[in-house]
PDB file of N, CA and C in Angstrom:
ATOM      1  N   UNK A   1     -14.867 -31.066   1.958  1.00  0.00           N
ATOM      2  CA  UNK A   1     -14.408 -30.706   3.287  1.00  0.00           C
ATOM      3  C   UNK A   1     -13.242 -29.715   3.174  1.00  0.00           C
ATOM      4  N   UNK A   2     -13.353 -28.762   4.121  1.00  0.00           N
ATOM      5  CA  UNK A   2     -12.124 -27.548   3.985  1.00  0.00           C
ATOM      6  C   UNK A   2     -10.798 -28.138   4.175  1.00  0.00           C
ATOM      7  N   UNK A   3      -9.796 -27.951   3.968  1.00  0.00           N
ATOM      8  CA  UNK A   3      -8.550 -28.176   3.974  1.00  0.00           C
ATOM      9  C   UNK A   3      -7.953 -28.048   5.191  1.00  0.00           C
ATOM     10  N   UNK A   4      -7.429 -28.309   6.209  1.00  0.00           N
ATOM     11  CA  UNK A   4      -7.102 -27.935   7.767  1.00  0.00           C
ATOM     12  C   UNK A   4      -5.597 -27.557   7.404  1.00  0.00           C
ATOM     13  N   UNK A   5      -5.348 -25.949   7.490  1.00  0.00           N
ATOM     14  CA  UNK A   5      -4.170 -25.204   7.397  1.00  0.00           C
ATOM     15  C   UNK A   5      -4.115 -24.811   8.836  1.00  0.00           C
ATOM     16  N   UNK A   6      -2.407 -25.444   9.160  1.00  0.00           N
ATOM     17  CA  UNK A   6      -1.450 -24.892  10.132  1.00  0.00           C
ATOM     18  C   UNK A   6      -0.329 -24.447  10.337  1.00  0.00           C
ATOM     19  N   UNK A   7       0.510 -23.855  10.901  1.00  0.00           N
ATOM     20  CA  UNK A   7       1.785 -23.268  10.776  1.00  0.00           C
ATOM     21  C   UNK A   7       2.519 -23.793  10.176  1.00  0.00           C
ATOM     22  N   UNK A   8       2.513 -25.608   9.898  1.00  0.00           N
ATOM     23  CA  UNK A   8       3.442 -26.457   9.471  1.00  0.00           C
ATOM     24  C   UNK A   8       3.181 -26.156   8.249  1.00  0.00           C
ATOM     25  N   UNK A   9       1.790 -26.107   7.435  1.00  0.00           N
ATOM     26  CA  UNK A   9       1.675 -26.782   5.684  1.00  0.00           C
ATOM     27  C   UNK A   9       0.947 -24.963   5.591  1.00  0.00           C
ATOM     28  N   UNK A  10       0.841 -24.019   5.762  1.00  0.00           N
ATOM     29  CA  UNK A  10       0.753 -22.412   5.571  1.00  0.00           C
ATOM     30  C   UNK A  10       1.716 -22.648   4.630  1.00  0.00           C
ATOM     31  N   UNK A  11       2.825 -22.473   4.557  1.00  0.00           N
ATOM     32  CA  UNK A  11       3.402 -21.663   3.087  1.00  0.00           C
ATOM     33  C   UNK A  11       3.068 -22.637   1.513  1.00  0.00           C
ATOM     34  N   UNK A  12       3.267 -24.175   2.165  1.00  0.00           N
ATOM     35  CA  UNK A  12       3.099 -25.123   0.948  1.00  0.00           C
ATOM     36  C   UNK A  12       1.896 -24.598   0.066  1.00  0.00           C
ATOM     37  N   UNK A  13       0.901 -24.728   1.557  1.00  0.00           N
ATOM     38  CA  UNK A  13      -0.537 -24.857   0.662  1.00  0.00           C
ATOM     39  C   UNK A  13      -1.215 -23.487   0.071  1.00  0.00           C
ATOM     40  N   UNK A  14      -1.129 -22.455   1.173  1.00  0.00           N
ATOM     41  CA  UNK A  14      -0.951 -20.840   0.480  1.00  0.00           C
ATOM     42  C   UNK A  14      -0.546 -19.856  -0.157  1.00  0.00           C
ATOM     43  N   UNK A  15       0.900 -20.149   0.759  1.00  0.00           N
ATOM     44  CA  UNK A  15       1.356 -19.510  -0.346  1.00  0.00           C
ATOM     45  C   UNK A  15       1.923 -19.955  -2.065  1.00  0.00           C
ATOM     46  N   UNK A  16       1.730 -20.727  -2.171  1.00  0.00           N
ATOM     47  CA  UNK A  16       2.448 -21.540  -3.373  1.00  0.00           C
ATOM     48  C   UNK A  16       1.621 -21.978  -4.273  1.00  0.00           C
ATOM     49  N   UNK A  17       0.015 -21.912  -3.861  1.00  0.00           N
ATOM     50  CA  UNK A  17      -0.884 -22.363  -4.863  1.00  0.00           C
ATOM     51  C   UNK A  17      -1.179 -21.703  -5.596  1.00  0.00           C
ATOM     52  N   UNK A  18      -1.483 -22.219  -6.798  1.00  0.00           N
ATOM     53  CA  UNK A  18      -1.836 -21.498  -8.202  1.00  0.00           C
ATOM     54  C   UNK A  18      -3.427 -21.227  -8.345  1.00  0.00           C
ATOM     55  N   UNK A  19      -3.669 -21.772  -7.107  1.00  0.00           N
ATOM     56  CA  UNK A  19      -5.540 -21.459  -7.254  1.00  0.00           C
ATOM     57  C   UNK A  19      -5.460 -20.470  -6.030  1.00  0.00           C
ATOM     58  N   UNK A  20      -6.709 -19.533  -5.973  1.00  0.00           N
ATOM     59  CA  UNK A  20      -7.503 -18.796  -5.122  1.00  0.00           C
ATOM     60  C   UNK A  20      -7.445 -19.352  -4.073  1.00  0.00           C
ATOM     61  N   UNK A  21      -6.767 -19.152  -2.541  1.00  0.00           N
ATOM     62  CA  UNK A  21      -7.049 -19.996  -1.184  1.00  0.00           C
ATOM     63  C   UNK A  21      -8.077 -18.911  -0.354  1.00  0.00           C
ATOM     64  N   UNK A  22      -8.719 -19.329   0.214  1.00  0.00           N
ATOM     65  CA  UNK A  22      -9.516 -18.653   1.051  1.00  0.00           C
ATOM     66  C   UNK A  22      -9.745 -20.039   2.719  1.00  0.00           C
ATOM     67  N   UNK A  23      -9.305 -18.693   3.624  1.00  0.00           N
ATOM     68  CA  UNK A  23      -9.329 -19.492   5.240  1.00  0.00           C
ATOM     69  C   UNK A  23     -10.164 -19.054   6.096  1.00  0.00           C
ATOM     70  N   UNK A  24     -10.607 -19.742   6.914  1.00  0.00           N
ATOM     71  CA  UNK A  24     -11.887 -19.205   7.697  1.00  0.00           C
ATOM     72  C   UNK A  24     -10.974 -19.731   9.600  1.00  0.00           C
ATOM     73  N   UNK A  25     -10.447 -18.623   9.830  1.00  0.00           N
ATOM     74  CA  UNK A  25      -9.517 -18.458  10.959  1.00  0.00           C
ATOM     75  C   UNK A  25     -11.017 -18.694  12.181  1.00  0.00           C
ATOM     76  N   UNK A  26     -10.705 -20.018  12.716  1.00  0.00           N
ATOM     77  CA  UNK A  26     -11.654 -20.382  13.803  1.00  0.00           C
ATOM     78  C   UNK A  26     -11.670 -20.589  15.026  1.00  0.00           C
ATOM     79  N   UNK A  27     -12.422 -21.118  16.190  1.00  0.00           N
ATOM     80  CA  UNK A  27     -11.911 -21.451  16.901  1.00  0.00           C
ATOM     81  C   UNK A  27     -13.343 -22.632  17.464  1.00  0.00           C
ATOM     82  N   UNK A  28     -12.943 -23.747  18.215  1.00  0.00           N
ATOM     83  CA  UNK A  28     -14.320 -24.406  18.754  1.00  0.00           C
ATOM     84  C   UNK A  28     -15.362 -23.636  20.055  1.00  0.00           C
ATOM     85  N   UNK A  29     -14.585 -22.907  20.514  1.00  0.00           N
ATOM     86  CA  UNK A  29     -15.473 -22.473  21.408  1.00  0.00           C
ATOM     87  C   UNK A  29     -16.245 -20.736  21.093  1.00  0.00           C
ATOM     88  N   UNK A  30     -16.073 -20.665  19.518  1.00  0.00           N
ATOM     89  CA  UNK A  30     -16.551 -19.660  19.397  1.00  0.00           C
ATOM     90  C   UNK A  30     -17.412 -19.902  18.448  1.00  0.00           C
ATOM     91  N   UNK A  31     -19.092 -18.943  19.121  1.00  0.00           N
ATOM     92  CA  UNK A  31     -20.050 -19.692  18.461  1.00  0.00           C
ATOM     93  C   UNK A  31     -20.482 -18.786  16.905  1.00  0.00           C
ATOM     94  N   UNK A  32     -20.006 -17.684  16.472  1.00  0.00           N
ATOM     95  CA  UNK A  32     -20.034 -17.292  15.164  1.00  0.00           C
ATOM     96  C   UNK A  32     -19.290 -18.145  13.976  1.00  0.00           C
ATOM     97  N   UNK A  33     -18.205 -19.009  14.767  1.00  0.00           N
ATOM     98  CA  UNK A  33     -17.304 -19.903  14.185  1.00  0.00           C
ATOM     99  C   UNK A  33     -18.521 -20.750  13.369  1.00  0.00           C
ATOM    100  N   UNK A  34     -18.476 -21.114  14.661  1.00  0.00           N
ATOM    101  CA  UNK A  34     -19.361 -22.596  14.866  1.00  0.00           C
ATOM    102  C   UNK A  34     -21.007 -21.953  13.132  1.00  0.00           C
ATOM    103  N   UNK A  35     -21.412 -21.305  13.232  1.00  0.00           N
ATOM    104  CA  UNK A  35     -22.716 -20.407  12.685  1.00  0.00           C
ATOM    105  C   UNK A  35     -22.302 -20.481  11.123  1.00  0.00           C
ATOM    106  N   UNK A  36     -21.136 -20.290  10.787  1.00  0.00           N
ATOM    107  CA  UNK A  36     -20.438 -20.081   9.205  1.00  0.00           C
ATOM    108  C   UNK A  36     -19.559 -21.325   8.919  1.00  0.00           C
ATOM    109  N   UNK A  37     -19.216 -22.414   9.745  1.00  0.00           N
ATOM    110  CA  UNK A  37     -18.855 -23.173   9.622  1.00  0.00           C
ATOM    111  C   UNK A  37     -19.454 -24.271   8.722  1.00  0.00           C
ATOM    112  N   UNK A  38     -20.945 -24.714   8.429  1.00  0.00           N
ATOM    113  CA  UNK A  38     -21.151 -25.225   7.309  1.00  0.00           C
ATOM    114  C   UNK A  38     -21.401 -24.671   6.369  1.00  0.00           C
ATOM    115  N   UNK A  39     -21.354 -23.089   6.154  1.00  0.00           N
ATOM    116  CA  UNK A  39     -21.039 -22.574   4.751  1.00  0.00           C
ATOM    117  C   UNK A  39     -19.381 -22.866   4.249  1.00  0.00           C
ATOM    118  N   UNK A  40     -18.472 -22.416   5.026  1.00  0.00           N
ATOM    119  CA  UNK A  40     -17.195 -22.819   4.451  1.00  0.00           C
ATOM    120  C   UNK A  40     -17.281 -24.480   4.227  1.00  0.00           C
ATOM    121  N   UNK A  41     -17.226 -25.679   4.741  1.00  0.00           N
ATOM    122  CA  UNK A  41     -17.920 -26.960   3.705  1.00  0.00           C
ATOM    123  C   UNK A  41     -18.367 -26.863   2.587  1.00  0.00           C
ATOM    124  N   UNK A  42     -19.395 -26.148   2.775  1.00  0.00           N
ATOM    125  CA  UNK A  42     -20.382 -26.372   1.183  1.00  0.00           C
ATOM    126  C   UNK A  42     -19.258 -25.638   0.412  1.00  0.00           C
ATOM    127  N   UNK A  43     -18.727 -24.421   0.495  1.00  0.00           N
ATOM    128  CA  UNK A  43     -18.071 -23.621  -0.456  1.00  0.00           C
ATOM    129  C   UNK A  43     -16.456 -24.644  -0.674  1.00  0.00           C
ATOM    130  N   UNK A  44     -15.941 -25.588   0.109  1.00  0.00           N
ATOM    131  CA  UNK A  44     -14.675 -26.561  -0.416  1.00  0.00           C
ATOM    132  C   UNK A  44     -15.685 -27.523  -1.404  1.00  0.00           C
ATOM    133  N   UNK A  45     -16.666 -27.769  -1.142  1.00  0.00           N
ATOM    134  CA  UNK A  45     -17.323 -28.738  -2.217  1.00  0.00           C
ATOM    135  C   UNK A  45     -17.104 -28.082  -3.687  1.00  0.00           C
ATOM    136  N   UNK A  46     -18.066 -27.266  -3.419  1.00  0.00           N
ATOM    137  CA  UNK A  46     -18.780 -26.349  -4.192  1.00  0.00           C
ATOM    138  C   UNK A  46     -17.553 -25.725  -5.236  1.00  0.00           C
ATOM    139  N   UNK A  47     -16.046 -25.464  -4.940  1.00  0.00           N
ATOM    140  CA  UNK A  47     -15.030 -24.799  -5.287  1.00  0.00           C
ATOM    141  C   UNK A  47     -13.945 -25.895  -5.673  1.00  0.00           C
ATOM    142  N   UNK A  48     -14.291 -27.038  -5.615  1.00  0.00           N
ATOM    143  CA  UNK A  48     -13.653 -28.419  -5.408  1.00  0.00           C
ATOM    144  C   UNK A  48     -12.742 -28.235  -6.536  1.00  0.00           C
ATOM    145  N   UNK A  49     -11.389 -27.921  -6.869  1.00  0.00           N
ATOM    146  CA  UNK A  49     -10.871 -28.091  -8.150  1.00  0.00           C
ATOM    147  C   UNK A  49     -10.489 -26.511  -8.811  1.00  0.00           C
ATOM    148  N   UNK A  50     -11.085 -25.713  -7.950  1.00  0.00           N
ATOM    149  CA  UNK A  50     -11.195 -24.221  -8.375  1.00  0.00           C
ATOM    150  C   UNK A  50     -10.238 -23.315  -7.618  1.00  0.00           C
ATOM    151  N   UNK A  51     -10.409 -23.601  -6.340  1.00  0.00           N
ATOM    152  CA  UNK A  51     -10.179 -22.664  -4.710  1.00  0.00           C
ATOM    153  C   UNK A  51      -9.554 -23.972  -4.323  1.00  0.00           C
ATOM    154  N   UNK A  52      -8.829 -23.255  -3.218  1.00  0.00           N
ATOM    155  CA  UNK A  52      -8.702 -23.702  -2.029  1.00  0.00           C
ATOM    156  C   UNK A  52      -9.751 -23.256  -0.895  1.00  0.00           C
ATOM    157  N   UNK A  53     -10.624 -24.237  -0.306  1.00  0.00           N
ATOM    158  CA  UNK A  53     -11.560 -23.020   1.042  1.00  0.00           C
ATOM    159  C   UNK A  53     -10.651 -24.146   2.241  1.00  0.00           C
ATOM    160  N   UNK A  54      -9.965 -23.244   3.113  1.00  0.00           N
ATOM    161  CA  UNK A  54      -9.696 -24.102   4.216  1.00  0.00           C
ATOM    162  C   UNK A  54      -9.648 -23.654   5.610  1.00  0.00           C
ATOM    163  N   UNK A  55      -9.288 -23.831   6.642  1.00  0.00           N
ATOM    164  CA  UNK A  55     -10.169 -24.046   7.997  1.00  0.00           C
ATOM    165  C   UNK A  55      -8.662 -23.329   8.483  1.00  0.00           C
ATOM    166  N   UNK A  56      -8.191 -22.638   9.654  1.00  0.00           N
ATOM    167  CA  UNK A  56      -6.993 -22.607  10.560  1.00  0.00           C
ATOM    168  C   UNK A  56      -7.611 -22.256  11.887  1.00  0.00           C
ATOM    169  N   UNK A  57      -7.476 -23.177  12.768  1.00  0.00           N
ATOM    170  CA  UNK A  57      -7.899 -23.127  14.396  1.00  0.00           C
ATOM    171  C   UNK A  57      -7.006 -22.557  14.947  1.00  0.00           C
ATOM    172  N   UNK A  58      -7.025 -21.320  15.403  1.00  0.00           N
ATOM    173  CA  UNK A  58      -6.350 -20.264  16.313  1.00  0.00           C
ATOM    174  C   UNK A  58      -6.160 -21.084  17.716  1.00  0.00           C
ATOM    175  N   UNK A  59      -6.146 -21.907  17.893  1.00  0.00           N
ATOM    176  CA  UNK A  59      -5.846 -22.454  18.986  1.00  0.00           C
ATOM    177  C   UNK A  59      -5.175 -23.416  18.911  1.00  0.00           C
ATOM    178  N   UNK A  60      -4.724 -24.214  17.804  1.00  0.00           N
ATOM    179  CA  UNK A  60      -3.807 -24.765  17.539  1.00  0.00           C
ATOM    180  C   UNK A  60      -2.898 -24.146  16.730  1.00  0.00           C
ATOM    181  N   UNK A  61      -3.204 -23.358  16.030  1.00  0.00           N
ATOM    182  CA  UNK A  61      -1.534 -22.442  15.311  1.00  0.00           C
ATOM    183  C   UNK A  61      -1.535 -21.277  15.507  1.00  0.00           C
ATOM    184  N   UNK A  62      -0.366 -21.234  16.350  1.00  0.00           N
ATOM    185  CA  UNK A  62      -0.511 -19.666  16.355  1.00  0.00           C
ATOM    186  C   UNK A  62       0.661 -18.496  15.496  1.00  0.00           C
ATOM    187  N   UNK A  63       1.366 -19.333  14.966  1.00  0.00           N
ATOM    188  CA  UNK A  63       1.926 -17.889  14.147  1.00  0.00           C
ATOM    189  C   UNK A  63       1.109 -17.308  12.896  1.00  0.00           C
ATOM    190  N   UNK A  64       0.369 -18.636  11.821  1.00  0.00           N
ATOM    191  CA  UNK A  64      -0.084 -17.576  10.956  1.00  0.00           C
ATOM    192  C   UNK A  64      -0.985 -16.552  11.728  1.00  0.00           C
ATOM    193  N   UNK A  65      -2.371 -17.172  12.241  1.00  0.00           N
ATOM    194  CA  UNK A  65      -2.810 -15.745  12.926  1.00  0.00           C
ATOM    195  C   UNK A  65      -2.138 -14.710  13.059  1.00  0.00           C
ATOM    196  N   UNK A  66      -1.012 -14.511  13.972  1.00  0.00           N
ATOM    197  CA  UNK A  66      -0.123 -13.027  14.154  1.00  0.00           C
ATOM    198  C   UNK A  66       0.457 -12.776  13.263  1.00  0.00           C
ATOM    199  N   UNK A  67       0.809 -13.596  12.281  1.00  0.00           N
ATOM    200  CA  UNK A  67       1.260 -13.034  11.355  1.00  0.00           C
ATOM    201  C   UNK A  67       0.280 -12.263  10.499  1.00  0.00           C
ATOM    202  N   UNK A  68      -0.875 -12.533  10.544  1.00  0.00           N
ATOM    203  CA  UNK A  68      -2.181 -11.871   9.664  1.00  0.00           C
ATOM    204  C   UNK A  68      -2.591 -11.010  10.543  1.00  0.00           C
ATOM    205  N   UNK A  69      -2.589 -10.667  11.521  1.00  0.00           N
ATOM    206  CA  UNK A  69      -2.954  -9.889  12.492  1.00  0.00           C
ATOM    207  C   UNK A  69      -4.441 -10.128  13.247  1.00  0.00           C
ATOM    208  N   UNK A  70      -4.745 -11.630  13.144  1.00  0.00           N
ATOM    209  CA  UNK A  70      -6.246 -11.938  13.465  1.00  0.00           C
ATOM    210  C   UNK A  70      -6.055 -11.906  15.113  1.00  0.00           C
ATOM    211  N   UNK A  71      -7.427 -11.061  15.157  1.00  0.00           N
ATOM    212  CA  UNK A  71      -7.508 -10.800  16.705  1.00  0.00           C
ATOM    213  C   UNK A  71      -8.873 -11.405  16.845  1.00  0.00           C
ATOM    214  N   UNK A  72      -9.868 -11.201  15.724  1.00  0.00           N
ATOM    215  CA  UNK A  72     -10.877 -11.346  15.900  1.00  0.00           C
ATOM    216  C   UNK A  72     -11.200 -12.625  15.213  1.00  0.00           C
ATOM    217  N   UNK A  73     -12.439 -13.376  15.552  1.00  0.00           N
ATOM    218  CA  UNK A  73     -12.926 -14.419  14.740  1.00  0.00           C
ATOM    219  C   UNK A  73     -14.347 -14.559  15.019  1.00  0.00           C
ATOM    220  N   UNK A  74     -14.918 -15.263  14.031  1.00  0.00           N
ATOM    221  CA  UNK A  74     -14.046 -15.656  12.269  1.00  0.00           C
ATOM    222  C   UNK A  74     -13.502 -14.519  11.777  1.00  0.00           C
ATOM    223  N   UNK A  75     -12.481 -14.751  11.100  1.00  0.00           N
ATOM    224  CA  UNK A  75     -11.824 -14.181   9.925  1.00  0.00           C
ATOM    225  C   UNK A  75     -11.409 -14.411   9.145  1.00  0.00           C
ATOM    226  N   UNK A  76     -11.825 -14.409   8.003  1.00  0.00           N
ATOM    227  CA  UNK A  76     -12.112 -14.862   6.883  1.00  0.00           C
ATOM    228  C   UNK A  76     -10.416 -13.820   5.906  1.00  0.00           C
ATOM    229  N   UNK A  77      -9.167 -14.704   5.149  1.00  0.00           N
ATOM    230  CA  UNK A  77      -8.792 -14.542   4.585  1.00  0.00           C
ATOM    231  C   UNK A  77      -8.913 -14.851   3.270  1.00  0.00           C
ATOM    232  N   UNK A  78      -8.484 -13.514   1.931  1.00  0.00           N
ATOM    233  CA  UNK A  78      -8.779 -14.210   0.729  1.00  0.00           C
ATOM    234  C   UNK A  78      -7.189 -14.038   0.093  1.00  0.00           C
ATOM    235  N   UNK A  79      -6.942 -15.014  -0.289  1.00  0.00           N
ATOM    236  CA  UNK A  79      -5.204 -14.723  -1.119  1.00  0.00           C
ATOM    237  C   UNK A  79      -5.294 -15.681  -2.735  1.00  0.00           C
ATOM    238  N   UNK A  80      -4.505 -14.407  -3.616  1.00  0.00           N
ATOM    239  CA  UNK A  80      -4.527 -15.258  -4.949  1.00  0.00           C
ATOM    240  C   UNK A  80      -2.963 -15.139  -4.820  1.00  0.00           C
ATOM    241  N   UNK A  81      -2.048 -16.062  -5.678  1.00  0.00           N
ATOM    242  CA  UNK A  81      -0.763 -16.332  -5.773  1.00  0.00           C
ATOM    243  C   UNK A  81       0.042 -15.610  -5.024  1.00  0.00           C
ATOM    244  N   UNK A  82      -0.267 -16.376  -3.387  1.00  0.00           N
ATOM    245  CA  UNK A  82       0.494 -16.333  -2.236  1.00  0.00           C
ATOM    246  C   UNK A  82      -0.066 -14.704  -1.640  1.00  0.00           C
ATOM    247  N   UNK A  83      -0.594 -14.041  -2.197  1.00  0.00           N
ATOM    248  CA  UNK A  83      -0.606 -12.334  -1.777  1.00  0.00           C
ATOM    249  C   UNK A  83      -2.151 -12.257  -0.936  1.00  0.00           C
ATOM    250  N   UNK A  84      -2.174 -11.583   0.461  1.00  0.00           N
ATOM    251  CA  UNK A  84      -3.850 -11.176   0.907  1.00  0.00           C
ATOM    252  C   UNK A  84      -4.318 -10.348   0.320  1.00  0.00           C
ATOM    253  N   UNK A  85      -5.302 -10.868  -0.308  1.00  0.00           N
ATOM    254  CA  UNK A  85      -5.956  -9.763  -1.457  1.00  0.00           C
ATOM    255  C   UNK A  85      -7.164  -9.157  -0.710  1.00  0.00           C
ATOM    256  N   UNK A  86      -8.138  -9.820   0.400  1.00  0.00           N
ATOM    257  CA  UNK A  86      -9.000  -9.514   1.173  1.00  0.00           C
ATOM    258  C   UNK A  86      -9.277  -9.889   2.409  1.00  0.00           C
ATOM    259  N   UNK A  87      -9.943  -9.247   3.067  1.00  0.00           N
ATOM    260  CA  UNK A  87     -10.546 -10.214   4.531  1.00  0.00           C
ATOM    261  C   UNK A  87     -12.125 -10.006   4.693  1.00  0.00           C
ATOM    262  N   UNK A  88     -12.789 -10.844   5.120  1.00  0.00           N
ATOM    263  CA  UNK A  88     -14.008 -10.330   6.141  1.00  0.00           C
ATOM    264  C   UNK A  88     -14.048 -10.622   7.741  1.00  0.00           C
ATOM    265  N   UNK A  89     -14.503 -10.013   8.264  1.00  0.00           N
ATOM    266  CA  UNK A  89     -13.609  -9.967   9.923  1.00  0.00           C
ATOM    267  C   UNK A  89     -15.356  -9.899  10.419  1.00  0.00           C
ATOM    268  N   UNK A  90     -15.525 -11.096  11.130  1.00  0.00           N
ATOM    269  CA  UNK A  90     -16.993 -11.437  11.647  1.00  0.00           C
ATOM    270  C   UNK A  90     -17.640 -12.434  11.065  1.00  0.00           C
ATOM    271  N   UNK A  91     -18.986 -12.671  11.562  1.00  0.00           N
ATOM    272  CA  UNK A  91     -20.063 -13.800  11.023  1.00  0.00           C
ATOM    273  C   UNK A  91     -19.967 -13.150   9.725  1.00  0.00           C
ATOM    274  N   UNK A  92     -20.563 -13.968   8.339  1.00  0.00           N
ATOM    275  CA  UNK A  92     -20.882 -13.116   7.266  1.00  0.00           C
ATOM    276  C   UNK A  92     -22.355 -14.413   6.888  1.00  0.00           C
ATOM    277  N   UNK A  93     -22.223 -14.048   5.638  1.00  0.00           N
ATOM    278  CA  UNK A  93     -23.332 -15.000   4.399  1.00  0.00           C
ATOM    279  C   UNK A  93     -22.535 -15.686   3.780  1.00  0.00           C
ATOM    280  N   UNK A  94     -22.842 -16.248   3.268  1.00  0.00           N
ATOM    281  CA  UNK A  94     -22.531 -17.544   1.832  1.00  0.00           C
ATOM    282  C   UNK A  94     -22.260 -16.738   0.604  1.00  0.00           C
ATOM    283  N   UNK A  95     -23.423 -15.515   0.469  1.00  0.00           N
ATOM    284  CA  UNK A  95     -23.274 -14.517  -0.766  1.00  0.00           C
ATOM    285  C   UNK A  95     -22.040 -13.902  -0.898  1.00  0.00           C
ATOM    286  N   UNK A  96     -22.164 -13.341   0.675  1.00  0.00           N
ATOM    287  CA  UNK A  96     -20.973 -12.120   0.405  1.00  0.00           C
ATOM    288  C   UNK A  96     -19.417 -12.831   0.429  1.00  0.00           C
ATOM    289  N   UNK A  97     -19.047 -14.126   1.091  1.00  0.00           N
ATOM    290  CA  UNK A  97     -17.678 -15.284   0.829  1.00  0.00           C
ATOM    291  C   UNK A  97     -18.078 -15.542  -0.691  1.00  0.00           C
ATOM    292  N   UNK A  98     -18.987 -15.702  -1.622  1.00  0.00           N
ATOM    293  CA  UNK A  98     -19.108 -16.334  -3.021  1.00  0.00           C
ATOM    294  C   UNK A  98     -18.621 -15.022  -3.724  1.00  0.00           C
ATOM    295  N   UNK A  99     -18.853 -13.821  -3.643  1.00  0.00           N
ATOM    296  CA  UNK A  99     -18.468 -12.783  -4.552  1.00  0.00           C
ATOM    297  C   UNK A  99     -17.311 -12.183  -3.987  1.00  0.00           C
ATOM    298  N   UNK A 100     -16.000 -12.518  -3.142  1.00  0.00           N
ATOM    299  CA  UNK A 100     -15.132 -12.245  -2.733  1.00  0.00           C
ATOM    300  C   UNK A 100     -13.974 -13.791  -3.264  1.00  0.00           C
ATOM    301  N   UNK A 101     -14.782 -14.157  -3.633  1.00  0.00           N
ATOM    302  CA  UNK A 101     -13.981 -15.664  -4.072  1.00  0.00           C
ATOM    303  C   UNK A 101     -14.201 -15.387  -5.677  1.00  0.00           C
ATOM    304  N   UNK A 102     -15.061 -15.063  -6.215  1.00  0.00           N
ATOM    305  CA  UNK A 102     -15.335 -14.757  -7.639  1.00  0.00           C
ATOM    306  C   UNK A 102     -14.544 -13.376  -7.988  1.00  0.00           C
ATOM    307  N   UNK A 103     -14.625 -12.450  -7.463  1.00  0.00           N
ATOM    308  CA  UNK A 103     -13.635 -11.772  -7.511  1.00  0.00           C
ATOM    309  C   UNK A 103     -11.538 -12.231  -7.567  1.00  0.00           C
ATOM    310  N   UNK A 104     -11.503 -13.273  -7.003  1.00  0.00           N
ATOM    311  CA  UNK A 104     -10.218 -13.392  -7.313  1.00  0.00           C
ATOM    312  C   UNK A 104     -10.333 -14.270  -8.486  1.00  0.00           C
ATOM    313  N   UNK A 105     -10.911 -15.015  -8.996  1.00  0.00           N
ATOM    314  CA  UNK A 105     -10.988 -15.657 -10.493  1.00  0.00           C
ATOM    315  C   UNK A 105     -10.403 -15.459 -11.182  1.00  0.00           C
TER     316      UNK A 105
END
């Protein structure tokens, strides 16, 4: 299960980890959310011990969003030791989140 990051535990759990975090900036009433939402699951399984894959609901926190500049969702952040190394901004695949996560390795 993804990790549920909010304004409170953002720096602990992101910025400070020594593994790969990747966030899938959501919301419930948005249905592309909703569409990629059991790929980010499978990929916290799947990464269990490797990554961080975790969840931030734009509707309950709102500074990281502005601080990342998410307007749009999903948006998909990728950060290795605390730094945004990538984004994907929209619905995506499973493929194209797996070789953007393998890339920070």
């Amino acid at each position: 299960m993804a990790v549920a990051i909010n304004d409170s535990n953002f720096n602990e759990i992101v910025l400070k980890s020594d593994k790969p975090v990747v966030i899938d900036f959501w919301a419930t009433w948005c249905g592309p959310c909703r569409m990629i939402a059991p790929i980010i699951d499978e990929l916290a399984t799947e990464y269990e011990g490797k990554a961080i894959i975790a969840k931030c609901d734009v509707d309950s926190s709102e500074s990281v969003p502005v601080k990342y500049g998410i307007r749009n969702i999903p948006t998909i952040l990728f950060f290795k030791n605390g730094e945004l190394k990538d984004k994907i901004v929209g619905s995506t695949t499973k493929g194209a989140i797996v070789a953007k996560i393998n890339e920070l390795m």
